[in-house]
Protein backbone atom coordinates (compact mmCIF):
# COMPACT_ATOMS: atom_id res chain seq x y z
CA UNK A 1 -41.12 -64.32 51.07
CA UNK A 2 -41.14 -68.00 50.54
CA UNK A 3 -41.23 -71.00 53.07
CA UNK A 4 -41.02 -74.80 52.86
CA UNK A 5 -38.61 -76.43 50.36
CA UNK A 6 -37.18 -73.93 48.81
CA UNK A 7 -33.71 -75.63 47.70
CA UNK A 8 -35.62 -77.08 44.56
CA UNK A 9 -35.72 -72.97 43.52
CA UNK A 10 -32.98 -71.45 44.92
CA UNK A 11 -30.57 -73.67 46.45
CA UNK A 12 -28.93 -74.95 49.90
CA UNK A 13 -28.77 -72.88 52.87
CA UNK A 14 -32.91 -71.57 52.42
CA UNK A 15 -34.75 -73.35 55.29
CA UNK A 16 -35.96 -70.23 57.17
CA UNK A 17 -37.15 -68.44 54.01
CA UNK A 18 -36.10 -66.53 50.56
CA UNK A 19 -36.67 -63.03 49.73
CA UNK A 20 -36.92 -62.79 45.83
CA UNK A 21 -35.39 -59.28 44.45
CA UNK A 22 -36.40 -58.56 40.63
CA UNK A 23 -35.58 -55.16 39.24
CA UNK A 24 -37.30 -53.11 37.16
CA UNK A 25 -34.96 -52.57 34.32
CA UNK A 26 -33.95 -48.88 33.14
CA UNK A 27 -35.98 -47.22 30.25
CA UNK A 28 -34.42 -45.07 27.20
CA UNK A 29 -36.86 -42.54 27.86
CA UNK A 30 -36.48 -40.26 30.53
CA UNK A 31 -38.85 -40.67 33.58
CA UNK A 32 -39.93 -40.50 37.22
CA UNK A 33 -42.05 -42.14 39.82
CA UNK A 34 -42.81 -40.75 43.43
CA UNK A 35 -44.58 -42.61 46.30
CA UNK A 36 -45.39 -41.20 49.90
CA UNK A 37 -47.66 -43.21 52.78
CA UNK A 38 -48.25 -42.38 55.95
CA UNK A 39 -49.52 -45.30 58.16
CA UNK A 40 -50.67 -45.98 61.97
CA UNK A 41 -48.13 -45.13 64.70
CA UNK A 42 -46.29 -42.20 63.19
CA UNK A 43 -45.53 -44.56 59.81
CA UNK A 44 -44.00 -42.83 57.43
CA UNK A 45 -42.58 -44.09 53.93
CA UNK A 46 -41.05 -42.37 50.66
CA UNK A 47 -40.09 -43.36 47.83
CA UNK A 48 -38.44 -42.02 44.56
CA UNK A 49 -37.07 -43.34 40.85
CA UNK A 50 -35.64 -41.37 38.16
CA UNK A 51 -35.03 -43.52 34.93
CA UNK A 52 -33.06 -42.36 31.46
CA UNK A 53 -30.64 -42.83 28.96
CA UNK A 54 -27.07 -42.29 29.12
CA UNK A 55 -26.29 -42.85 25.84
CA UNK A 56 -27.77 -44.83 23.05
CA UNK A 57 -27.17 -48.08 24.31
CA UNK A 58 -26.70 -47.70 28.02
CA UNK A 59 -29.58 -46.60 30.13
CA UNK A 60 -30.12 -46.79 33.75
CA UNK A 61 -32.10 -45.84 36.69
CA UNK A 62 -31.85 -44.60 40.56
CA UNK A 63 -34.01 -45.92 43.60
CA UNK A 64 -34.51 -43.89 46.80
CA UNK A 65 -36.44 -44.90 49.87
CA UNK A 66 -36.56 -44.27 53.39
CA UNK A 67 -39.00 -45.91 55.91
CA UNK A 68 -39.83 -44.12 59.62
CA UNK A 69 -41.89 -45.18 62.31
């Protein structure tokens, strides 16, 4: 997360702060990636990705994750 001037980056309408998203883009090989942590205070996170073609020129890939605490 970004403070200060950010409407030289991003725009108007960013004075308490900008959150910058960037995907990681689908592969054309098949592939997976699974993440569990377990923190202080009953945390609890998982997450899951599955990535893969669906045909030769269109490939994408799916994102799961759920947060507890």
């Amino acid at each position: 997360m970004l403070k200060g001037p950010q409407g030289t980056l991003f725009g108007k309408n960013t004075s308490a702060g900008v959150i910058n998203v960037v995907s990681k883009k689908p592969q054309f090989q098949f592939g997976s990636d699974v993440a569990l942590t377990a923190g202080n205070y009953g945390d609890l996170e998982g997450e899951a990705s599955i990535t893969g073609p669906f045909s030769e020129t269109v490939a994408g890939r799916l994102f799961v994750a759920a947060r507890e605490r």
